[in-house]
N, C-alpha and C. Protein backbone atom coordinates (compact mmCIF):
# COMPACT_ATOMS: atom_id res chain seq x y z
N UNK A 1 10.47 -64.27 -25.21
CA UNK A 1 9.48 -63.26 -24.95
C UNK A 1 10.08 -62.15 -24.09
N UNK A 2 10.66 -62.70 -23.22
CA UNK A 2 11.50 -61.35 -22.23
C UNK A 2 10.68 -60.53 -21.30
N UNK A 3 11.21 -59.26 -21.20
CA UNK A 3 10.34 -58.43 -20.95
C UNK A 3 10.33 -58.52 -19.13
N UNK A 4 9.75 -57.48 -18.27
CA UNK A 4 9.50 -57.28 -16.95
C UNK A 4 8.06 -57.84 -16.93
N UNK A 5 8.03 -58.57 -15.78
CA UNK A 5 6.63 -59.17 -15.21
C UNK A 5 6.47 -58.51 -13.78
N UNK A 6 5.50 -57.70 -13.45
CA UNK A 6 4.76 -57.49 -12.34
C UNK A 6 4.65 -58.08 -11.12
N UNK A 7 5.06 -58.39 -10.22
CA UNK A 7 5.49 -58.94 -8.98
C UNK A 7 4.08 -58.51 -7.95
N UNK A 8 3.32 -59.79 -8.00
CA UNK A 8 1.85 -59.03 -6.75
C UNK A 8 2.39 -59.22 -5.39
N UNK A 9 2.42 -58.29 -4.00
CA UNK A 9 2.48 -58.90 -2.88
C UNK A 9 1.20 -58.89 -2.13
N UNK A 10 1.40 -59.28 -1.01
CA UNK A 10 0.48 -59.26 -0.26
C UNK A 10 0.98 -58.41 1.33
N UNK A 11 1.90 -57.58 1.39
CA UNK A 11 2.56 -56.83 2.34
C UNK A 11 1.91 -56.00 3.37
N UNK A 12 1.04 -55.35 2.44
CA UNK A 12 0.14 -54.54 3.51
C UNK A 12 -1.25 -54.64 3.22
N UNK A 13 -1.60 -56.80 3.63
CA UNK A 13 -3.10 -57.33 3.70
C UNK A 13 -3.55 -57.18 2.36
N UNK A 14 -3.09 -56.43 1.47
CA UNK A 14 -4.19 -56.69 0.37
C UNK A 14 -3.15 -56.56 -0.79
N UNK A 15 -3.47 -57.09 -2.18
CA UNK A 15 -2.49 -57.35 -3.19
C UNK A 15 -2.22 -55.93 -4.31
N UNK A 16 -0.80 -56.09 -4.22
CA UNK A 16 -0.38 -54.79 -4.89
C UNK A 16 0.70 -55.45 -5.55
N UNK A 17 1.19 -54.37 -6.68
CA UNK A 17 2.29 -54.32 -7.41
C UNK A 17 3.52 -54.21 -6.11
N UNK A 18 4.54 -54.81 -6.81
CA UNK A 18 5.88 -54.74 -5.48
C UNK A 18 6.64 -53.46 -5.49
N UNK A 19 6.26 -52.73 -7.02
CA UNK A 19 6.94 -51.20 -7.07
C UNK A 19 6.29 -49.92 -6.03
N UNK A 20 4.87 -50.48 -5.92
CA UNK A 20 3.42 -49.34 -5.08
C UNK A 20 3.57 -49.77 -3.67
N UNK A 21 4.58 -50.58 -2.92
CA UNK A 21 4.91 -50.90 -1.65
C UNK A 21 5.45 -50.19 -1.06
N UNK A 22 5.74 -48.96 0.07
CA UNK A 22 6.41 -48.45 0.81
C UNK A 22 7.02 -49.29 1.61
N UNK A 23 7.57 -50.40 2.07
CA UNK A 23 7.98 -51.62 2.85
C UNK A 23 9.57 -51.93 1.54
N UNK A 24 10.41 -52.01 3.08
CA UNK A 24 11.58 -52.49 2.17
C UNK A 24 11.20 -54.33 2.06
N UNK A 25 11.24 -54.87 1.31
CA UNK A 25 10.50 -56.06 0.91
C UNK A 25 11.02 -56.88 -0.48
N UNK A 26 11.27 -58.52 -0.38
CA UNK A 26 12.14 -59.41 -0.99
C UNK A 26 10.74 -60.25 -1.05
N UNK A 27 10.65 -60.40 -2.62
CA UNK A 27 9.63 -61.73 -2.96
C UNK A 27 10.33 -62.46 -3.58
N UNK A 28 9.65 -63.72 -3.64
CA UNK A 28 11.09 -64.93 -4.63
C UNK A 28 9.60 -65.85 -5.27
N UNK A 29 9.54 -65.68 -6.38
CA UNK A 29 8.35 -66.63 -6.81
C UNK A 29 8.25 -68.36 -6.65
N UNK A 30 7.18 -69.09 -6.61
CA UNK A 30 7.18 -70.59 -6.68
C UNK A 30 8.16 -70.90 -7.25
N UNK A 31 7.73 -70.31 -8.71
CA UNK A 31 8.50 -71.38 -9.84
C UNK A 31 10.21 -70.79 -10.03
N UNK A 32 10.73 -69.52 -9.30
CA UNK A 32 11.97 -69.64 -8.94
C UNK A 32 12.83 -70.38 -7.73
N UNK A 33 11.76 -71.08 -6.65
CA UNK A 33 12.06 -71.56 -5.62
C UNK A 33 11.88 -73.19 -6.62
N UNK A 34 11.13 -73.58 -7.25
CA UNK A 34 11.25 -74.54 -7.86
C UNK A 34 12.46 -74.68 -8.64
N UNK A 35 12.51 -73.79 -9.49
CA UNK A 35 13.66 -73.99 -10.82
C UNK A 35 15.19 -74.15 -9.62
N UNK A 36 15.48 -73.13 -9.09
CA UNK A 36 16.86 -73.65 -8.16
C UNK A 36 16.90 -74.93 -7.18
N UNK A 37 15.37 -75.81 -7.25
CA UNK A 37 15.78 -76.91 -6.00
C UNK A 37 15.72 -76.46 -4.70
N UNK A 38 15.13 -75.52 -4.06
CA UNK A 38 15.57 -75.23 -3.07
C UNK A 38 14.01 -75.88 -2.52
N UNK A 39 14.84 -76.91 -1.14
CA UNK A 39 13.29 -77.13 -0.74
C UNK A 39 12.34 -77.02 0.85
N UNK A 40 13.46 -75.58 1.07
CA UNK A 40 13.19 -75.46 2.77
C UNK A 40 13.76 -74.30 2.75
N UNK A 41 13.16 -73.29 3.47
CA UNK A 41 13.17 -71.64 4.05
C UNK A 41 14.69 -71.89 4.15
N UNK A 42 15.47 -72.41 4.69
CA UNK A 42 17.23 -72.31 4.89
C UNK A 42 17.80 -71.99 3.32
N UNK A 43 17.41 -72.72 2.56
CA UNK A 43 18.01 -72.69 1.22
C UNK A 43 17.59 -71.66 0.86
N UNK A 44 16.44 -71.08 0.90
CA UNK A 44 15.58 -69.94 0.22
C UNK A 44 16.53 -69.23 1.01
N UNK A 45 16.54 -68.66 2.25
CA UNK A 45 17.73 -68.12 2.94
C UNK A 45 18.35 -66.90 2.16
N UNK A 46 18.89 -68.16 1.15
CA UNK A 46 20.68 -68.05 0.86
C UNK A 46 20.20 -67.02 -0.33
N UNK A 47 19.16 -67.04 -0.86
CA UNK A 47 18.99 -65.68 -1.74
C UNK A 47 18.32 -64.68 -1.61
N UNK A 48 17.99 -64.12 -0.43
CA UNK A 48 17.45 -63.35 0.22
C UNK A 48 17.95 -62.37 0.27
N UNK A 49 18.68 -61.17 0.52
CA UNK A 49 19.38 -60.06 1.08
C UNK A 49 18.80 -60.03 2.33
N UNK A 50 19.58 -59.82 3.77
CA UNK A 50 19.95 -59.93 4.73
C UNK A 50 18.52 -60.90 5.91
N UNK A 51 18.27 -61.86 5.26
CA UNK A 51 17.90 -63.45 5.70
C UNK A 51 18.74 -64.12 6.11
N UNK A 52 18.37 -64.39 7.17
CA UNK A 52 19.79 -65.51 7.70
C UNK A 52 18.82 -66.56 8.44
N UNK A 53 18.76 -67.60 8.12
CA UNK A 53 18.17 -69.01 8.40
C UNK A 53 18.98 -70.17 8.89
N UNK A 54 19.38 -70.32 9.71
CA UNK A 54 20.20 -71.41 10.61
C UNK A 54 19.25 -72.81 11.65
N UNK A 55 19.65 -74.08 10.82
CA UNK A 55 19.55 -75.22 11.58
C UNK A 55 20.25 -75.76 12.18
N UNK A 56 20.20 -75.94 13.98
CA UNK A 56 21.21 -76.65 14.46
C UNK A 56 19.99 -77.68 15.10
N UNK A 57 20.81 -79.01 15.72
CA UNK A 57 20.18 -79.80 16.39
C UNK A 57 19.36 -79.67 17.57
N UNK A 58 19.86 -78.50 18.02
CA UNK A 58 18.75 -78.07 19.00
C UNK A 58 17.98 -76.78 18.78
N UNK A 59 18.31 -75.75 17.72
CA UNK A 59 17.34 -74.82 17.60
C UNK A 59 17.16 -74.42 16.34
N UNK A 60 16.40 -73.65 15.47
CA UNK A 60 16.59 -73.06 14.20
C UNK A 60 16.52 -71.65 14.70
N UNK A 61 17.39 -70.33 13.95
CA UNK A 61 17.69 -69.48 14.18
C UNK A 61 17.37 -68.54 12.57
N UNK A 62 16.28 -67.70 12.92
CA UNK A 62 15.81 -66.76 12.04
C UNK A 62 16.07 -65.90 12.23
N UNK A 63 16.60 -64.68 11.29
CA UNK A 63 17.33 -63.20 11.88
C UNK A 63 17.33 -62.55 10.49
N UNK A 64 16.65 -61.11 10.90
CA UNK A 64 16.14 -60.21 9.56
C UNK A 64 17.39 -59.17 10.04
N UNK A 65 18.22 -58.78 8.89
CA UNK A 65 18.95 -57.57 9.56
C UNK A 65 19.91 -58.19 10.60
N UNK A 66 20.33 -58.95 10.74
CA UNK A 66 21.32 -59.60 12.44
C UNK A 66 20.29 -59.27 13.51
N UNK A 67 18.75 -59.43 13.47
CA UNK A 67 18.40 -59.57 14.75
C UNK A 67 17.69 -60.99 14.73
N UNK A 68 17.47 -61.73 16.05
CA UNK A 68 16.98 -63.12 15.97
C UNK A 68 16.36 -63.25 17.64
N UNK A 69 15.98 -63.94 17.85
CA UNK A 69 15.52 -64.45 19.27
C UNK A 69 16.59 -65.06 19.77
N UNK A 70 17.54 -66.02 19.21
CA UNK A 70 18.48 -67.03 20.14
C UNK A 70 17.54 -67.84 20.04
N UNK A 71 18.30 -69.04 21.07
CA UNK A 71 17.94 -70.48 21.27
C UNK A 71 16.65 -70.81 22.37
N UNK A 72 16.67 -69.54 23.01
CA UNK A 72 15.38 -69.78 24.53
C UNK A 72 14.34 -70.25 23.77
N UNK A 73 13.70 -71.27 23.95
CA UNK A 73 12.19 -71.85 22.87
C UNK A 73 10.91 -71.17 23.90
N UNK A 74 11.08 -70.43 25.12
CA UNK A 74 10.44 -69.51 25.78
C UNK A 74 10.06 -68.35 25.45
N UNK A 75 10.66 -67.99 24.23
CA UNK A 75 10.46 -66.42 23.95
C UNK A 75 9.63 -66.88 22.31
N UNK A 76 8.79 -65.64 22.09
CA UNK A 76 8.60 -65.77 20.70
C UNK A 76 9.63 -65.01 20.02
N UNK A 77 9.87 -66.00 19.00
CA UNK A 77 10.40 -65.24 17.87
C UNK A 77 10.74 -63.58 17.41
N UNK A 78 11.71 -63.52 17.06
CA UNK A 78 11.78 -61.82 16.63
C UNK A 78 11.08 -61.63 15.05
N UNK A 79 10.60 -62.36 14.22
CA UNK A 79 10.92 -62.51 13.15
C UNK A 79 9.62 -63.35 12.85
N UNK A 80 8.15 -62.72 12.64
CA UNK A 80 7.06 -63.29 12.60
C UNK A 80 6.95 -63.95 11.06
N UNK A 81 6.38 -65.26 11.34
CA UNK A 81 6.05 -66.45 10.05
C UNK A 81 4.96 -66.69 10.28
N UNK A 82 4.70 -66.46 8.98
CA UNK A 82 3.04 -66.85 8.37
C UNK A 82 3.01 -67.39 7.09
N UNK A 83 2.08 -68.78 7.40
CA UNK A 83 1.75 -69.07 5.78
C UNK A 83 -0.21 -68.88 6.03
N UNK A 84 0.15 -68.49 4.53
CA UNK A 84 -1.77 -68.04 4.00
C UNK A 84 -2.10 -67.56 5.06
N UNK A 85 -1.34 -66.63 5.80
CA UNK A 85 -1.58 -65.47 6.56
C UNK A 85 -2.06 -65.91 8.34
N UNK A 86 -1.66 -66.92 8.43
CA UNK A 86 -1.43 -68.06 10.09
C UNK A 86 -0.26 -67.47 10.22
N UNK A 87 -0.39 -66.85 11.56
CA UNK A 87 0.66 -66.95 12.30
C UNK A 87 1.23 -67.85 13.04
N UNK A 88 2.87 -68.47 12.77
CA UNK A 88 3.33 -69.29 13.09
C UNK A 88 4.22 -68.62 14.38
N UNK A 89 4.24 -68.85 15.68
CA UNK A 89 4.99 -68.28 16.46
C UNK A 89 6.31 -69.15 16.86
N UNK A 90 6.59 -70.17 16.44
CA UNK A 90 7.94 -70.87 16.72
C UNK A 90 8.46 -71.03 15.46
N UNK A 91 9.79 -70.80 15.69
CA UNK A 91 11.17 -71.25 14.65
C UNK A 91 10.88 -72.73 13.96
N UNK A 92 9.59 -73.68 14.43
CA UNK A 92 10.05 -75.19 13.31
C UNK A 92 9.35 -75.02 11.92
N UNK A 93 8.83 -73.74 11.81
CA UNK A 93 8.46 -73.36 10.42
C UNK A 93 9.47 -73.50 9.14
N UNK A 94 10.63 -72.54 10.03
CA UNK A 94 11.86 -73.10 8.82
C UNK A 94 12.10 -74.63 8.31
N UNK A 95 11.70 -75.42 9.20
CA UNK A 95 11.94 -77.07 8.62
C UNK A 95 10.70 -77.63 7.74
N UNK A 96 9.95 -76.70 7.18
CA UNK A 96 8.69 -77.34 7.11
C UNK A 96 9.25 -77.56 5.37
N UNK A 97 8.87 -78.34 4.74
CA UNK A 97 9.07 -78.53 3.10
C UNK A 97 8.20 -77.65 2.38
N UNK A 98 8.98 -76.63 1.16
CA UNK A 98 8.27 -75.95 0.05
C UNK A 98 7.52 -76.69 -0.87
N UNK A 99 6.56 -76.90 -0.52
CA UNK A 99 5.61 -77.26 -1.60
C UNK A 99 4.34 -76.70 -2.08
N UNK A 100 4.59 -76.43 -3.60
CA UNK A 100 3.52 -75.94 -4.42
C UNK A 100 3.00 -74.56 -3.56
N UNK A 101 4.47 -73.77 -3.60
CA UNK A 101 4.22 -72.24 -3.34
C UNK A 101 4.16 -71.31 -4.43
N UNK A 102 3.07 -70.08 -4.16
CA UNK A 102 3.03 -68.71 -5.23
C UNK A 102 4.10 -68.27 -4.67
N UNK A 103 4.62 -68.13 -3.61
CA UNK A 103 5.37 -67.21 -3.24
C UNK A 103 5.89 -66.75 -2.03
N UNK A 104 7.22 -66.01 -2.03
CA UNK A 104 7.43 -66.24 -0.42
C UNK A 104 7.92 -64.51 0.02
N UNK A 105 7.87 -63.74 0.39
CA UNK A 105 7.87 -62.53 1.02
C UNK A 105 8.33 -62.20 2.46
N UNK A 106 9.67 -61.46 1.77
CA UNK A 106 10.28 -60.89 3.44
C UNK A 106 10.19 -59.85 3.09
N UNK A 107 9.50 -59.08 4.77
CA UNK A 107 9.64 -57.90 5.02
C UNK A 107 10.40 -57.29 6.19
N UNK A 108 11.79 -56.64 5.72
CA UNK A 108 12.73 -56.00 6.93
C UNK A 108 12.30 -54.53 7.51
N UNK A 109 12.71 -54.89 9.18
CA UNK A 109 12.44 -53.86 9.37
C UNK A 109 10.94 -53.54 10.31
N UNK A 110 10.69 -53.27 11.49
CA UNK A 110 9.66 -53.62 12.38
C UNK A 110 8.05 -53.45 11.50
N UNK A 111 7.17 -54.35 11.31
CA UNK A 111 5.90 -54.52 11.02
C UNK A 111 4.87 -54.21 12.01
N UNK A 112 4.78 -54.18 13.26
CA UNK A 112 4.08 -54.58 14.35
C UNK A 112 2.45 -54.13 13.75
N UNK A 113 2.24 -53.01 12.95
CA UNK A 113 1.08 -52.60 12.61
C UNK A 113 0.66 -53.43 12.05
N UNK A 114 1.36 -53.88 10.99
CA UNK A 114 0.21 -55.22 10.20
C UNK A 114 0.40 -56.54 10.39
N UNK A 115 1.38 -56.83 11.16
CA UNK A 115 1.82 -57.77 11.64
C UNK A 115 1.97 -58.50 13.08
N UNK A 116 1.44 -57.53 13.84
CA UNK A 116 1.68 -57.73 15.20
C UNK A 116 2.78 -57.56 16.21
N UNK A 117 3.18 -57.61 17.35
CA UNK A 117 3.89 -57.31 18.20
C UNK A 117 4.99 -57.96 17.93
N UNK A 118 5.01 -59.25 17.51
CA UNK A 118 6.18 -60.20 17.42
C UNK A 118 6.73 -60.39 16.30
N UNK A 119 6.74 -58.75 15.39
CA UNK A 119 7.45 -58.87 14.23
C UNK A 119 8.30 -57.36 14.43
N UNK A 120 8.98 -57.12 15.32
CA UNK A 120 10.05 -56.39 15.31
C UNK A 120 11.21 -56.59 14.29
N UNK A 121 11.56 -57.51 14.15
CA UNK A 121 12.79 -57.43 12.90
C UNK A 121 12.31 -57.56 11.71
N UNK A 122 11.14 -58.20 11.79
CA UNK A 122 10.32 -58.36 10.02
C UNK A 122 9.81 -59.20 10.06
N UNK A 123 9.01 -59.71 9.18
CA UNK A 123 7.89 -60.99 8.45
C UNK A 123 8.51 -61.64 7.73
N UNK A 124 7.85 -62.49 7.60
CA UNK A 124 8.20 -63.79 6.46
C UNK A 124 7.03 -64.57 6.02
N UNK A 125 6.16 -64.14 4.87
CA UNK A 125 4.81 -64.19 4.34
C UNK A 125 5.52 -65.54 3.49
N UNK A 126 4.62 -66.72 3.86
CA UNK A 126 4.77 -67.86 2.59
C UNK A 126 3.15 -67.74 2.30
N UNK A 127 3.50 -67.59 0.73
CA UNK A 127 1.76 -67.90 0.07
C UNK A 127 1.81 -68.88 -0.67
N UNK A 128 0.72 -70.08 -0.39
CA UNK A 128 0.93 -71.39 -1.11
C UNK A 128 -0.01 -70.98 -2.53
N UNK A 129 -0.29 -71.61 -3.55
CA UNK A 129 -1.25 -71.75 -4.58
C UNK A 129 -2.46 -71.75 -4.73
N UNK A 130 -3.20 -70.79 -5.04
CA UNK A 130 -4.62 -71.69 -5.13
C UNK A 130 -4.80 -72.06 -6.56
N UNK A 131 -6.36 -72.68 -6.29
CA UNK A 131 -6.86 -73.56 -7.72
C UNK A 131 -6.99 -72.26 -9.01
N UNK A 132 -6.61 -73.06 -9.62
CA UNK A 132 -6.59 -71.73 -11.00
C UNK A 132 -8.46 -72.60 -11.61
N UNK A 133 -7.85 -71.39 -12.67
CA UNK A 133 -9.50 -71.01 -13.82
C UNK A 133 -9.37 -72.07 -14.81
N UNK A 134 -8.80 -73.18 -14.71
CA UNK A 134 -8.25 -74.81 -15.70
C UNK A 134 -7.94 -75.75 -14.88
N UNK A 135 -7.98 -76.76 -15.46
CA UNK A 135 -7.86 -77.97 -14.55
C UNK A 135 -5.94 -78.08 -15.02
N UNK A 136 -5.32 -78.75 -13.61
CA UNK A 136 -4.01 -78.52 -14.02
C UNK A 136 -3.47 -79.74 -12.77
N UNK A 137 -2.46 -80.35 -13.25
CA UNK A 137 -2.12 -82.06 -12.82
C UNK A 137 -0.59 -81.60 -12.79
N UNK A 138 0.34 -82.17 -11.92
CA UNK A 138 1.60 -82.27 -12.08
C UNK A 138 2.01 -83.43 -11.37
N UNK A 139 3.27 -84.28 -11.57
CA UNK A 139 3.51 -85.29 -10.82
C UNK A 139 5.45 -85.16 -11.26
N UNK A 140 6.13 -85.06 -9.82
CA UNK A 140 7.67 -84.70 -9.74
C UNK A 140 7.80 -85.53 -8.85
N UNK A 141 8.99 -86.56 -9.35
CA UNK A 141 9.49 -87.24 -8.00
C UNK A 141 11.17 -87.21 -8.65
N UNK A 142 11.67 -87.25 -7.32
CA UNK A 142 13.45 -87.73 -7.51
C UNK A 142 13.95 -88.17 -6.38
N UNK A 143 15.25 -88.79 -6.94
CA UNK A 143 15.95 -89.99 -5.50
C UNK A 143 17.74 -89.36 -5.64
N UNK A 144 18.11 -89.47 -4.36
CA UNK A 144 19.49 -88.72 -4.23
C UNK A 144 19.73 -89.83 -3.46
N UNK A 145 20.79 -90.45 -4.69
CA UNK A 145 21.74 -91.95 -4.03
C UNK A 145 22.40 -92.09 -2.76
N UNK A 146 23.55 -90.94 -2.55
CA UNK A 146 24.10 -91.00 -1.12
C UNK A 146 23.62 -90.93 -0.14
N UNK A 147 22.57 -90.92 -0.06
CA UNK A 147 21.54 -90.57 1.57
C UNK A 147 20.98 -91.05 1.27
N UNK A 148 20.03 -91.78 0.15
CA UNK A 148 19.00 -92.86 -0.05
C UNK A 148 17.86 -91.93 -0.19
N UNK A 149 17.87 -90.39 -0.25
CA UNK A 149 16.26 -89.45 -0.43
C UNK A 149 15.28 -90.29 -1.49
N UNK A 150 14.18 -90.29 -1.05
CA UNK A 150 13.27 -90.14 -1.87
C UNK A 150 12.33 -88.91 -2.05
N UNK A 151 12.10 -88.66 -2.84
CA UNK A 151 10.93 -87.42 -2.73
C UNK A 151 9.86 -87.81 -4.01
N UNK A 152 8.53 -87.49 -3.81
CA UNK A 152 7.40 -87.52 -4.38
C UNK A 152 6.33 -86.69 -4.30
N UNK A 153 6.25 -85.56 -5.53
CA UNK A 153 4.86 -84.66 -5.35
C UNK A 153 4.10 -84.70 -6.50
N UNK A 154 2.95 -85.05 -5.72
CA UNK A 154 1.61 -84.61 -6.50
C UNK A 154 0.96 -83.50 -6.58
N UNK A 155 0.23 -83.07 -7.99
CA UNK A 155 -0.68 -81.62 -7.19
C UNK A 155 -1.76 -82.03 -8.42
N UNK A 156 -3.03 -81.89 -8.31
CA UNK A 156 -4.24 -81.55 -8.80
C UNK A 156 -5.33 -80.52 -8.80
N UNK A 157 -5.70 -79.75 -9.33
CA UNK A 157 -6.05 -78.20 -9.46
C UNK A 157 -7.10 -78.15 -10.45
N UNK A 158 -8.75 -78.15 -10.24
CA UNK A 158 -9.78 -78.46 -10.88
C UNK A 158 -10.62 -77.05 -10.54
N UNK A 159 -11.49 -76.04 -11.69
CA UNK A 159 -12.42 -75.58 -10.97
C UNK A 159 -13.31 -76.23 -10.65
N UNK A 160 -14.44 -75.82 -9.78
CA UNK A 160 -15.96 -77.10 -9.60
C UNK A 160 -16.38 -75.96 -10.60
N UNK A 161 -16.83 -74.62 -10.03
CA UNK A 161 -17.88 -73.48 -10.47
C UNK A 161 -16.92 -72.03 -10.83
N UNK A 162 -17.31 -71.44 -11.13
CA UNK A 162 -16.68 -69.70 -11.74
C UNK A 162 -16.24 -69.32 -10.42
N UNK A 163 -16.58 -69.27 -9.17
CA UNK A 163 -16.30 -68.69 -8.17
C UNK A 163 -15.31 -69.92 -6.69
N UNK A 164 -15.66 -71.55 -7.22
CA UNK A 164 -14.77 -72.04 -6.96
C UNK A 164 -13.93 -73.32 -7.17
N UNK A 165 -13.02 -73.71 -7.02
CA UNK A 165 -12.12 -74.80 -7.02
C UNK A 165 -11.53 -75.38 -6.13
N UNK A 166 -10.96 -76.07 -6.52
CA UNK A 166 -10.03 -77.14 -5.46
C UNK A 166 -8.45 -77.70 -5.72
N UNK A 167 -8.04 -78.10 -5.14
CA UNK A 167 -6.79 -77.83 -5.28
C UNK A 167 -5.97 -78.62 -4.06
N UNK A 168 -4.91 -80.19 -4.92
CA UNK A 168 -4.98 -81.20 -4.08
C UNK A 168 -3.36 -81.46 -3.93
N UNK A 169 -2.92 -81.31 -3.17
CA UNK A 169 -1.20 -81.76 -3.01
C UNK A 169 -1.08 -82.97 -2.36
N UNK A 170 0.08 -84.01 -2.60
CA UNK A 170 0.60 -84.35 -1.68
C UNK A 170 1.77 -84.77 -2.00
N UNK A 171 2.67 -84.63 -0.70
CA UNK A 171 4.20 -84.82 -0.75
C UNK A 171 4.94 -85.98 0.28
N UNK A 172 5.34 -86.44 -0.21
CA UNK A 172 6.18 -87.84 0.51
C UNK A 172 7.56 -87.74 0.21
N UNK A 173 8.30 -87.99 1.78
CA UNK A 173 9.61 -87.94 1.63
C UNK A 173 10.26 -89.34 2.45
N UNK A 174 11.36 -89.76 2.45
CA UNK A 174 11.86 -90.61 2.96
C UNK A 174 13.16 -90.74 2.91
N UNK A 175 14.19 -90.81 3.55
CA UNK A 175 15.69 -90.27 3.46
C UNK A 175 16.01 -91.31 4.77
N UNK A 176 16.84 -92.12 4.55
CA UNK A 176 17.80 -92.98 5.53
C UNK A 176 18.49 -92.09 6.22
N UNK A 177 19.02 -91.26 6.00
CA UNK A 177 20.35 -90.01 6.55
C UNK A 177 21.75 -90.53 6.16
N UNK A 178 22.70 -90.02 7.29
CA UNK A 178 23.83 -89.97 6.77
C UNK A 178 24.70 -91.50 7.15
């Protein structure tokens, strides 16, 4: 089929085409964060243009452009995270697992107007799924031998009425380590 598909954001509070955005701005869809495996903001990271996502044992390090907070867990963040539009003010957002996302949105470059004070270097909008207009079931699990991973997701997605639905995840992990 081919062809260009329309990219909706949600950048400035309300949903637009990604071409009608004045915001320099990087969306990466679910089902491309699905199709590559990637299953945590670090990996997503890595295809970003100038995202830089770092886990160490004592801090995670977010930086739009080479700017970041550092390691002080006293300061907020340079680099405001939100999912379904919660503001997350600490760095353990990056560790949190991608599951059953529409979509994930960086915006470089100071926000503070629609974003607040504590987005000087940029945003990082995760939008999870809602219930669609059909009932819709998925079930993905896989195991990675050398570390012993397990992983297991469910999702269930029913309307009740025309105006609403529901919409049911759950994800289980379990990993021995190294």
């Amino acid at each position: 089929e081919g062809g260009l598909t329309e990219i909706v954001v949600t950048a400035q509070k309300r949903a637009e085409g990604l071409s009608e955005v004045p915001i320099s701005i990087s969306a990466v869809s679910g089902e491309t964060i699905e199709s590559y495996g990637q299953t945590n903001l670090e990996a997503v990271s890595s295809s970003i243009p100038n995202l830089k996502i770092t886990q160490t044992a004592i801090a995670n390090r977010i930086a739009i452009r080479g700017i970041a907070s550092g390691d002080n867990k006293g300061f907020e963040q340079s680099v405001a995270m939100f999912v379904d539009g919660i503001y997350y003010g600490r760095d353990q957002l990056s560790r949190m697992p991608l599951v059953d996302l529409q979509r994930i949105e960086v915006l470089r470059g100071p926000q503070p107007t629609l974003f607040g004070k504590n987005a000087i270097a940029g945003a990082v909008n995760v939008v999870t799924r809602k219930p669609g207009k059909s009932f819709e079931g998925s079930v993905s699990a896989s195991y990675e031998f050398k570390h012993e991973e397990a992983r297991l997701t469910a999702v269930v997605s029913t309307p009740i009425t025309d105006a609403l639905g529901v919409r049911l995840v759950g994800y289980y992990r379990s990993m021995d380590g190294y």
